[in-house]
PDB file of N, CA and C in Angstrom:
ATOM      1  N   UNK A   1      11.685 -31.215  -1.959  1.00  0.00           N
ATOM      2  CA  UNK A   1      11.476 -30.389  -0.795  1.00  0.00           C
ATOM      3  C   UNK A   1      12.608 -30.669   0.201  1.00  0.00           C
ATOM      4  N   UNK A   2      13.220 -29.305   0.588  1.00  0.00           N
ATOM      5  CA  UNK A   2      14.148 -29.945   1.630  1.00  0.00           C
ATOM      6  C   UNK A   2      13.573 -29.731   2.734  1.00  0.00           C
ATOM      7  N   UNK A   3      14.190 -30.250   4.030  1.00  0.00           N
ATOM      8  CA  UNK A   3      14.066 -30.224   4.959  1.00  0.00           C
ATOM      9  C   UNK A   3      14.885 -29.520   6.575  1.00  0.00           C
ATOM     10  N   UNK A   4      14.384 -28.896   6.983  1.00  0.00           N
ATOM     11  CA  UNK A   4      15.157 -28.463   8.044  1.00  0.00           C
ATOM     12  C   UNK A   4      14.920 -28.069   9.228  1.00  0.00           C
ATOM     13  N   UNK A   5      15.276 -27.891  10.768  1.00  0.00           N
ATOM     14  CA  UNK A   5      15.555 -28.209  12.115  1.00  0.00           C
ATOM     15  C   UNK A   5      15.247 -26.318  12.470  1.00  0.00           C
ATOM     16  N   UNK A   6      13.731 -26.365  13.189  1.00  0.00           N
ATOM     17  CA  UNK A   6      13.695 -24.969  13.877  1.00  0.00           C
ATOM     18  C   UNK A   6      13.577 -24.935  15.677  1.00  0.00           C
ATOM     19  N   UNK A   7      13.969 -24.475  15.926  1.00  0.00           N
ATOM     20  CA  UNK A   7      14.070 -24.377  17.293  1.00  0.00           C
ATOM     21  C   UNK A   7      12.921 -23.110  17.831  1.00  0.00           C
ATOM     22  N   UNK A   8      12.011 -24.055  18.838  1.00  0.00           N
ATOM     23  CA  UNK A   8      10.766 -22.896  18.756  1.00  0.00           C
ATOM     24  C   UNK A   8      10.553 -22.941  20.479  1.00  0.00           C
ATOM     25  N   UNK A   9      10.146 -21.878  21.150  1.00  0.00           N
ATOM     26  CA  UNK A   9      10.376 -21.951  22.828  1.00  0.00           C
ATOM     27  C   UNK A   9       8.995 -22.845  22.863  1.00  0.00           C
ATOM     28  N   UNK A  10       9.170 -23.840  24.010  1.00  0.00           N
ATOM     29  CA  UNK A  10       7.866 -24.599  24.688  1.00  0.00           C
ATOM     30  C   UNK A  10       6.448 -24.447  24.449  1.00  0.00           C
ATOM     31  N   UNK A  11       6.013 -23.150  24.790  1.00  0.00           N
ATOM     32  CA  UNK A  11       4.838 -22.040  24.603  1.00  0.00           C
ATOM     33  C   UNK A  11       4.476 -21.795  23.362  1.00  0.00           C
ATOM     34  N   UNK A  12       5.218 -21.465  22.711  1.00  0.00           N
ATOM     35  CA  UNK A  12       5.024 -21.538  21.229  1.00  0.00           C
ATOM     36  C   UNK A  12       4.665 -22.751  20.576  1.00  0.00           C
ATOM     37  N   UNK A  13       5.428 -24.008  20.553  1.00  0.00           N
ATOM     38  CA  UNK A  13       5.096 -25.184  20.477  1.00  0.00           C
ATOM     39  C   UNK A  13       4.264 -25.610  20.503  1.00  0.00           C
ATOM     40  N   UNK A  14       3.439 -25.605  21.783  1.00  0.00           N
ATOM     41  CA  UNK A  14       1.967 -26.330  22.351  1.00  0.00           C
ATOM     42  C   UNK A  14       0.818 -25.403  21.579  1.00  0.00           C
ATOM     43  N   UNK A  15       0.983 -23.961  21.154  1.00  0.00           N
ATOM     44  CA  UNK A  15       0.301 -23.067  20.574  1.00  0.00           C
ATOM     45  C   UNK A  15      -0.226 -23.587  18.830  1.00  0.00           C
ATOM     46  N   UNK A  16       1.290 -23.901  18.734  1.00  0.00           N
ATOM     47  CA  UNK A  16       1.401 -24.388  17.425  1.00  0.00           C
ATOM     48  C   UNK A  16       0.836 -25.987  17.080  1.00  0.00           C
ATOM     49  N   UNK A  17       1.136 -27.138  18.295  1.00  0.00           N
ATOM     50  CA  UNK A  17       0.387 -28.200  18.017  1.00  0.00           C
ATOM     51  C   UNK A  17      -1.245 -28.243  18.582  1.00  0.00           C
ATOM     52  N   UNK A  18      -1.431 -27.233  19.262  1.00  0.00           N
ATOM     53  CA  UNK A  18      -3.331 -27.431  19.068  1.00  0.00           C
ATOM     54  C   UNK A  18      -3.943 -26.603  17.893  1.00  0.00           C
ATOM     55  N   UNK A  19      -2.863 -25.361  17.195  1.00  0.00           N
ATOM     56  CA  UNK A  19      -3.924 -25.158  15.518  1.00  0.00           C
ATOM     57  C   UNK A  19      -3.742 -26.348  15.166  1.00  0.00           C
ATOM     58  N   UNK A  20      -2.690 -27.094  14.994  1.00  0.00           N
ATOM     59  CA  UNK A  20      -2.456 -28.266  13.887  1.00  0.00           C
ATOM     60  C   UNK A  20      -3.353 -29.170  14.633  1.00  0.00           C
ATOM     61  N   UNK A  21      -3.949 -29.763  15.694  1.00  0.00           N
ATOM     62  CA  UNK A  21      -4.949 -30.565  15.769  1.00  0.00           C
ATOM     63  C   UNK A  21      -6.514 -29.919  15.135  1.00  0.00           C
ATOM     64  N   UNK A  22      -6.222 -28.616  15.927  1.00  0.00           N
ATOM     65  CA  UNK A  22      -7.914 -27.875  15.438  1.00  0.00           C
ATOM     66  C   UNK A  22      -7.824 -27.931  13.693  1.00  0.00           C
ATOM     67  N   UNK A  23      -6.760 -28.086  13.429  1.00  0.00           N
ATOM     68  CA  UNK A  23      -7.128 -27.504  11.757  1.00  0.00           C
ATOM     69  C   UNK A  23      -6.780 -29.075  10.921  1.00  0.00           C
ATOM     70  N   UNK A  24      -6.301 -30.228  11.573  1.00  0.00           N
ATOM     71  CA  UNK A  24      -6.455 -31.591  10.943  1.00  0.00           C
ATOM     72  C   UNK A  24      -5.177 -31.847  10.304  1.00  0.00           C
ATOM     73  N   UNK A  25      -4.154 -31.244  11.058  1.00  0.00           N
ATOM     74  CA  UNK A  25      -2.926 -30.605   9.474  1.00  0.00           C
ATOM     75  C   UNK A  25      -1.819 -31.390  10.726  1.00  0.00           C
ATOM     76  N   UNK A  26      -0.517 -31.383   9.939  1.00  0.00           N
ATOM     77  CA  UNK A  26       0.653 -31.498  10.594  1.00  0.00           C
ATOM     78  C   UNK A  26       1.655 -30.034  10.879  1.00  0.00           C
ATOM     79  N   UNK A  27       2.725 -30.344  11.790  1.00  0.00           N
ATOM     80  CA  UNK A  27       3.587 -29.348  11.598  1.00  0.00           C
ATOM     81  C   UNK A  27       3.966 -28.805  10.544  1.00  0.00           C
ATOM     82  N   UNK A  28       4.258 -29.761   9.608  1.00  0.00           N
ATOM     83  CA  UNK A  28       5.212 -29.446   8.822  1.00  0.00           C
ATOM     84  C   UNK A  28       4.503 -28.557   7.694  1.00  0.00           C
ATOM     85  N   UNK A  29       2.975 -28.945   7.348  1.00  0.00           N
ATOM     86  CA  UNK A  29       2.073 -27.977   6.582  1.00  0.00           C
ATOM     87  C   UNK A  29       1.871 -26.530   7.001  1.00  0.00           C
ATOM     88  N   UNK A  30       1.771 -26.691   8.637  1.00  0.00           N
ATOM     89  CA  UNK A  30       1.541 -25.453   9.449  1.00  0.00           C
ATOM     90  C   UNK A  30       2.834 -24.523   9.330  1.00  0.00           C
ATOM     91  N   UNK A  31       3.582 -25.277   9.706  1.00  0.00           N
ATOM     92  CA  UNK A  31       4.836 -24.235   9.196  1.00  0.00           C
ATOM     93  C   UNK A  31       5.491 -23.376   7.921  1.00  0.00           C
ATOM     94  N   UNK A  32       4.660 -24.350   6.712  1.00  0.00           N
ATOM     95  CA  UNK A  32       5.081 -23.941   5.402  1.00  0.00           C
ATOM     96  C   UNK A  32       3.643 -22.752   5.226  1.00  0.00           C
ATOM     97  N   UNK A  33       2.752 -23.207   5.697  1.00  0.00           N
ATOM     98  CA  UNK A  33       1.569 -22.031   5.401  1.00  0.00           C
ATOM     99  C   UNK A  33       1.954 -20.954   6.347  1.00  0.00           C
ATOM    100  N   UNK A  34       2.445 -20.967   7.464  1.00  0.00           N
ATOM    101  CA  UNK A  34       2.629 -19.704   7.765  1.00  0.00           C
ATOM    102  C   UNK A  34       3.880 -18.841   7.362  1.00  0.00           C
ATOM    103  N   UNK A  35       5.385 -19.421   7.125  1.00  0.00           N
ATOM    104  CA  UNK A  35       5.979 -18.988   6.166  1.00  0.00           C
ATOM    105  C   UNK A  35       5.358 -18.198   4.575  1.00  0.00           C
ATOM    106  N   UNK A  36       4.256 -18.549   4.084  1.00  0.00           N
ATOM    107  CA  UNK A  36       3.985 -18.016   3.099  1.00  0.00           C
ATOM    108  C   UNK A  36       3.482 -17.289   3.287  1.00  0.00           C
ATOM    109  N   UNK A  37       2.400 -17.050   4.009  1.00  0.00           N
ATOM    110  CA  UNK A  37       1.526 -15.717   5.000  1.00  0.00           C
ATOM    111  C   UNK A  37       2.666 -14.798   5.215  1.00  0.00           C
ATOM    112  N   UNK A  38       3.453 -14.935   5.344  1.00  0.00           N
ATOM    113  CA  UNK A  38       4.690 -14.270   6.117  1.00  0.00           C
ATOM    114  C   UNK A  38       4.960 -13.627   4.925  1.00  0.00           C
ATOM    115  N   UNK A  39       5.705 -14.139   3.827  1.00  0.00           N
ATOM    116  CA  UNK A  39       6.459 -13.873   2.990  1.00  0.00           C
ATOM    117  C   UNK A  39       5.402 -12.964   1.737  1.00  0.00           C
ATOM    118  N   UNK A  40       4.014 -13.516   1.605  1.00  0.00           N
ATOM    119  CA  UNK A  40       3.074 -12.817   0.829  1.00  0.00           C
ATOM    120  C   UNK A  40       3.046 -11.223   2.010  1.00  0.00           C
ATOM    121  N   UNK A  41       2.947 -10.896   3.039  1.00  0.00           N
ATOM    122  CA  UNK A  41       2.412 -10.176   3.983  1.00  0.00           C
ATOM    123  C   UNK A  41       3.611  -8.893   3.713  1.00  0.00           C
ATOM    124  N   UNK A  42       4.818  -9.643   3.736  1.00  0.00           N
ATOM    125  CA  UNK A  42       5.934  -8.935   3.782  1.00  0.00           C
ATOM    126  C   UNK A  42       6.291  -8.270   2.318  1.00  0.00           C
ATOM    127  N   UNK A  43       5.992  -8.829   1.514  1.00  0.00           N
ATOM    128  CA  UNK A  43       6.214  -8.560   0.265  1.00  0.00           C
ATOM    129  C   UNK A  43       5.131  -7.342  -0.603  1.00  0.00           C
ATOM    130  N   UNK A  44       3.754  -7.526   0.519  1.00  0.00           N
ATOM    131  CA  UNK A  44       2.547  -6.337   0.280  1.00  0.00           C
ATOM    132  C   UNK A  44       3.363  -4.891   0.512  1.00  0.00           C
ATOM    133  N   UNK A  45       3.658  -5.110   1.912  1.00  0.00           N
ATOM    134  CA  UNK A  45       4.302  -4.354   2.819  1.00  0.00           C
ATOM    135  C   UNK A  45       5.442  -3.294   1.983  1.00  0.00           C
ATOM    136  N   UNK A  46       6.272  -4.115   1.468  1.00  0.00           N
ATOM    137  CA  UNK A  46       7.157  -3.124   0.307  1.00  0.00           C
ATOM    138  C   UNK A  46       6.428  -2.805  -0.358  1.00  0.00           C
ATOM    139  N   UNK A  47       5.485  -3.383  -0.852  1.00  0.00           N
ATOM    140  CA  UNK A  47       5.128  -2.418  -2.547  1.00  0.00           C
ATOM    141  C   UNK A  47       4.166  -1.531  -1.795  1.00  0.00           C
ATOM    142  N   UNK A  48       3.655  -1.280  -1.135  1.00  0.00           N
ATOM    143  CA  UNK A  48       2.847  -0.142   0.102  1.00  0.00           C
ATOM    144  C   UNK A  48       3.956   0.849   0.564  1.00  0.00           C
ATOM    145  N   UNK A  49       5.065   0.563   0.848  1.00  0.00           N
ATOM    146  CA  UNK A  49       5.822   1.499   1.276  1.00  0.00           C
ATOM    147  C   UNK A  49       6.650   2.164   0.028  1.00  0.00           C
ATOM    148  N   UNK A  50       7.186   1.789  -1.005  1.00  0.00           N
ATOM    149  CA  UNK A  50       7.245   2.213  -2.385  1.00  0.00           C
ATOM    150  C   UNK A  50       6.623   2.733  -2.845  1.00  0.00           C
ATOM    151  N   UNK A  51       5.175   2.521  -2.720  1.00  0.00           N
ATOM    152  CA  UNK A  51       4.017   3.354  -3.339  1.00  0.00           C
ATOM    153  C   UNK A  51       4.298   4.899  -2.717  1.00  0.00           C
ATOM    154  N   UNK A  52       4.068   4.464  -1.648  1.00  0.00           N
ATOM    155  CA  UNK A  52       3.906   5.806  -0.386  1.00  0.00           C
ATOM    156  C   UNK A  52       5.377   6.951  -0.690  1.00  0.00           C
ATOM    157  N   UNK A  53       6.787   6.190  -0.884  1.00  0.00           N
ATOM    158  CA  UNK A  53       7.627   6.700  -1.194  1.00  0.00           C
ATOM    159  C   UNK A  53       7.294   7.428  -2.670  1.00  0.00           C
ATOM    160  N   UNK A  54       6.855   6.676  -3.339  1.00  0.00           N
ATOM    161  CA  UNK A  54       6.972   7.811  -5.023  1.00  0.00           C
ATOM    162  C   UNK A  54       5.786   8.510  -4.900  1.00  0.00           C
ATOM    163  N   UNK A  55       4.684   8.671  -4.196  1.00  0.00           N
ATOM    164  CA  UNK A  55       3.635   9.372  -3.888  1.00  0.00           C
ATOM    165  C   UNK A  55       3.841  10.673  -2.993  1.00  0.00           C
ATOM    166  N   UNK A  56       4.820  10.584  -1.934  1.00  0.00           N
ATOM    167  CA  UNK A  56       5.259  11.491  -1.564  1.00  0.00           C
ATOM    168  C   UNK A  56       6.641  12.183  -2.403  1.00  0.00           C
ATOM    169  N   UNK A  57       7.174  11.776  -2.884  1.00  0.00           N
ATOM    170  CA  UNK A  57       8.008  12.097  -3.720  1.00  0.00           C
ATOM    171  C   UNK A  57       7.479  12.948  -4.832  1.00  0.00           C
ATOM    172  N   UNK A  58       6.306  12.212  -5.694  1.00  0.00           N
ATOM    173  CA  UNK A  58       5.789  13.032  -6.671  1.00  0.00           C
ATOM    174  C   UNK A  58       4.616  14.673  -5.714  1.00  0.00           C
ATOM    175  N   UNK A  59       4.796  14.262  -4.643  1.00  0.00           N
ATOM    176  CA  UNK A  59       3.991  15.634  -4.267  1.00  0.00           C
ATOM    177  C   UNK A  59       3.907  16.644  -4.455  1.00  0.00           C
ATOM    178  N   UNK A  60       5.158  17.504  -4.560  1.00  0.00           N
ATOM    179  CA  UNK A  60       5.476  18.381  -4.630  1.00  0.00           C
ATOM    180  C   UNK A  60       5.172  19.330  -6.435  1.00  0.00           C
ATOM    181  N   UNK A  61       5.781  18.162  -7.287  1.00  0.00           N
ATOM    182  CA  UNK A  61       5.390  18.504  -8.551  1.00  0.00           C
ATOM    183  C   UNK A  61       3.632  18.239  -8.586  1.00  0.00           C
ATOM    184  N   UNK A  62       3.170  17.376  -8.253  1.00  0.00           N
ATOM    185  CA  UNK A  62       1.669  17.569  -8.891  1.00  0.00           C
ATOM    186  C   UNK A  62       1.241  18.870  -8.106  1.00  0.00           C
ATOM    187  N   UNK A  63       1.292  19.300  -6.802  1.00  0.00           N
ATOM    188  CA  UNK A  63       1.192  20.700  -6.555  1.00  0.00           C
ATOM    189  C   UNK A  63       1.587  21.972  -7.112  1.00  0.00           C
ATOM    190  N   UNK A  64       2.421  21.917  -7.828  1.00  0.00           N
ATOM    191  CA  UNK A  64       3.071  22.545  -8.694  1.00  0.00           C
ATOM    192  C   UNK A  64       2.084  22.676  -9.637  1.00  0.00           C
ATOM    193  N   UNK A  65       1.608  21.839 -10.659  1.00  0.00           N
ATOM    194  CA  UNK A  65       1.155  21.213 -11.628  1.00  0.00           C
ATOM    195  C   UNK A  65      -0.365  22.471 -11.322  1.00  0.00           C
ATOM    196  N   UNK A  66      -1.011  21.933 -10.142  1.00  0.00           N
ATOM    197  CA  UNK A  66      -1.780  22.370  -9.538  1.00  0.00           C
ATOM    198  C   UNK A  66      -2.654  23.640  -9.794  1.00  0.00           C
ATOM    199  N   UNK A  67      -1.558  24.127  -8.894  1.00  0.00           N
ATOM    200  CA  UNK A  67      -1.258  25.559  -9.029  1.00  0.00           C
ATOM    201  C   UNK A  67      -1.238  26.206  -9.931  1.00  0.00           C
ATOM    202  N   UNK A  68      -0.371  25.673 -11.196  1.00  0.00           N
ATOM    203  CA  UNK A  68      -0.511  26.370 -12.393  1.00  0.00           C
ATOM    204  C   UNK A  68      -1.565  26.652 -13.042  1.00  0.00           C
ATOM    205  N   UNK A  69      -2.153  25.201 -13.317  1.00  0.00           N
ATOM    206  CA  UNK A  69      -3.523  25.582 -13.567  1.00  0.00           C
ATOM    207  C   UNK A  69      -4.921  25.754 -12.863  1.00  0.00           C
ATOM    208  N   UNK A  70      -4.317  26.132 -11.809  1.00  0.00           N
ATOM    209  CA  UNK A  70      -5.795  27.033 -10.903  1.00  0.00           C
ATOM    210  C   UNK A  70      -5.547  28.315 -11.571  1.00  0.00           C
ATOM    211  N   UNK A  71      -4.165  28.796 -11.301  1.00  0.00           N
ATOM    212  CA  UNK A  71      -3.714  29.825 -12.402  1.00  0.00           C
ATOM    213  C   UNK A  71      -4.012  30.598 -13.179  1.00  0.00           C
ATOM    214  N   UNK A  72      -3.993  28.768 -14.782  1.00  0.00           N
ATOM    215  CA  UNK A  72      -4.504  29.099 -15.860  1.00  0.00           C
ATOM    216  C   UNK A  72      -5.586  29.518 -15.962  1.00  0.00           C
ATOM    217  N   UNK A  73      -6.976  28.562 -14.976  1.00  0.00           N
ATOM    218  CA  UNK A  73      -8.019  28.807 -15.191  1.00  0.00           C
ATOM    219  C   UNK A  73      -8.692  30.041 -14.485  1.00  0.00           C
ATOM    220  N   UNK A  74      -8.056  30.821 -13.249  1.00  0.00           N
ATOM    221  CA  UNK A  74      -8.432  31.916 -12.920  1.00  0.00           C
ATOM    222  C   UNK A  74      -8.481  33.006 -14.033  1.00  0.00           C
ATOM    223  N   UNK A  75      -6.895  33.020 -14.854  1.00  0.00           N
ATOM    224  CA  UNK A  75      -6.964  34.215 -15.966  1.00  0.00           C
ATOM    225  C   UNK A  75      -8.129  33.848 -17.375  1.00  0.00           C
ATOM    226  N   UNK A  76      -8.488  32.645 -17.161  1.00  0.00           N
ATOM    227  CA  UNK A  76      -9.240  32.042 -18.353  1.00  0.00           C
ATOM    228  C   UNK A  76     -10.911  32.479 -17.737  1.00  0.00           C
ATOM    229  N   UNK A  77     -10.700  32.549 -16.533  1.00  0.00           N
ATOM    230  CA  UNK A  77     -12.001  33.174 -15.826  1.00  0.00           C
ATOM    231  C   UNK A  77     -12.159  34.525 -15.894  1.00  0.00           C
ATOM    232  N   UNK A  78     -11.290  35.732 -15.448  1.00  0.00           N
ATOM    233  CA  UNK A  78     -11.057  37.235 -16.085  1.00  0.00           C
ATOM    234  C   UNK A  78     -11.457  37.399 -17.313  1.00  0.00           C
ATOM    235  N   UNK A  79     -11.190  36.726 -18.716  1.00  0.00           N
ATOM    236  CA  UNK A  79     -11.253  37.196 -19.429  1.00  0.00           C
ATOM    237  C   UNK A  79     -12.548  36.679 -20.131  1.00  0.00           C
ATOM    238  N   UNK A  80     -13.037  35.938 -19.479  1.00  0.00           N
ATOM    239  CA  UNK A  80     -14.542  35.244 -20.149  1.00  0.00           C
ATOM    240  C   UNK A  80     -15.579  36.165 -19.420  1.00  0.00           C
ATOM    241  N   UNK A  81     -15.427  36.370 -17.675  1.00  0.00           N
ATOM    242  CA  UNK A  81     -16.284  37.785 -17.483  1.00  0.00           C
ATOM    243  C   UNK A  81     -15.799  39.344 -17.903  1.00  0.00           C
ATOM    244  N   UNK A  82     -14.949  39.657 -18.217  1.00  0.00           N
ATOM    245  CA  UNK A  82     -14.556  40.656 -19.286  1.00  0.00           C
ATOM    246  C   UNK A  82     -15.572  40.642 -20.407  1.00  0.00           C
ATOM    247  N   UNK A  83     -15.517  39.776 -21.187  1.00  0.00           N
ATOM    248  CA  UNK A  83     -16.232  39.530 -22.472  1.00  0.00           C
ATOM    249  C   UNK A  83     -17.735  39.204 -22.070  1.00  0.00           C
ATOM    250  N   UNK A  84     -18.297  38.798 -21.408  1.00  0.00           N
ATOM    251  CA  UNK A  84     -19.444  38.840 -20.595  1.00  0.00           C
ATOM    252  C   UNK A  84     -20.085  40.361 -20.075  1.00  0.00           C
ATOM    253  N   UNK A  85     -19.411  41.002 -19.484  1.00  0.00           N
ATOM    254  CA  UNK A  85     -19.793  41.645 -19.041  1.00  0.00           C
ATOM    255  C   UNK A  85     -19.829  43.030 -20.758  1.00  0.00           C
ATOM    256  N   UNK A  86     -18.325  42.917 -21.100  1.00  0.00           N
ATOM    257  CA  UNK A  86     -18.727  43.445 -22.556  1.00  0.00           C
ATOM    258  C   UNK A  86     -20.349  43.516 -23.346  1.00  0.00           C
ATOM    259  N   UNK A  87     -20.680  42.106 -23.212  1.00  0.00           N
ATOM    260  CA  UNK A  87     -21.580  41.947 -24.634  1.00  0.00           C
ATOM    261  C   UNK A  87     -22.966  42.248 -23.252  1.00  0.00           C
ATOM    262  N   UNK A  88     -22.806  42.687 -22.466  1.00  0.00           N
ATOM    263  CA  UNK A  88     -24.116  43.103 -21.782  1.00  0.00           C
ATOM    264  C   UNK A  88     -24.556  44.656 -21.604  1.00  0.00           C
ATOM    265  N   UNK A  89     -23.337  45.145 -22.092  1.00  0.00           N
ATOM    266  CA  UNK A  89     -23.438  46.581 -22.351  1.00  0.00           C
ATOM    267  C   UNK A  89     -24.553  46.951 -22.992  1.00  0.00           C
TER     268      UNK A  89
END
């Protein structure tokens, strides 16, 4: 594990050493757990916005898609009451 020197304002500090009393922990745990919170949080964050990107991206074609077969199934509807109405003659 290496080690290294953060510079944090006063306020922040005192914020940061009463979780680490309330929670029984040191800095140095507190700092690595919230780095990971961070880095898990941030990393959701892209694959949510990627999602959203190929979701809007694919929009246009599944509307497409859609459409066609509301389409299909309207003329597939014509011709079944056609033949319906035929055999009631």
């Amino acid at each position: 594990m290496k080690k290294i020197l953060i510079t944090l304002p006063d306020e922040m500090l005192t914020e940061v050493d009463t979780e680490v009393l309330e929670e029984a922990t040191n800095r140095s745990k507190f700092v690595r757990t919230a780095i990971r919170s961070y880095l898990k949080s941030s990393k959701e964050e892209k694959i949510r916005e990627k999602l959203k990107k190929g979701y809007l991206s694919m929009a246009q074609v599944n509307l497409s898609i859609a459409n066609m077969c509301i389409s299909a199934d309207s003329e597939q509807l014509e011709v079944y009451e056609e033949k319906l109405a035929e055999s009631e003659k």
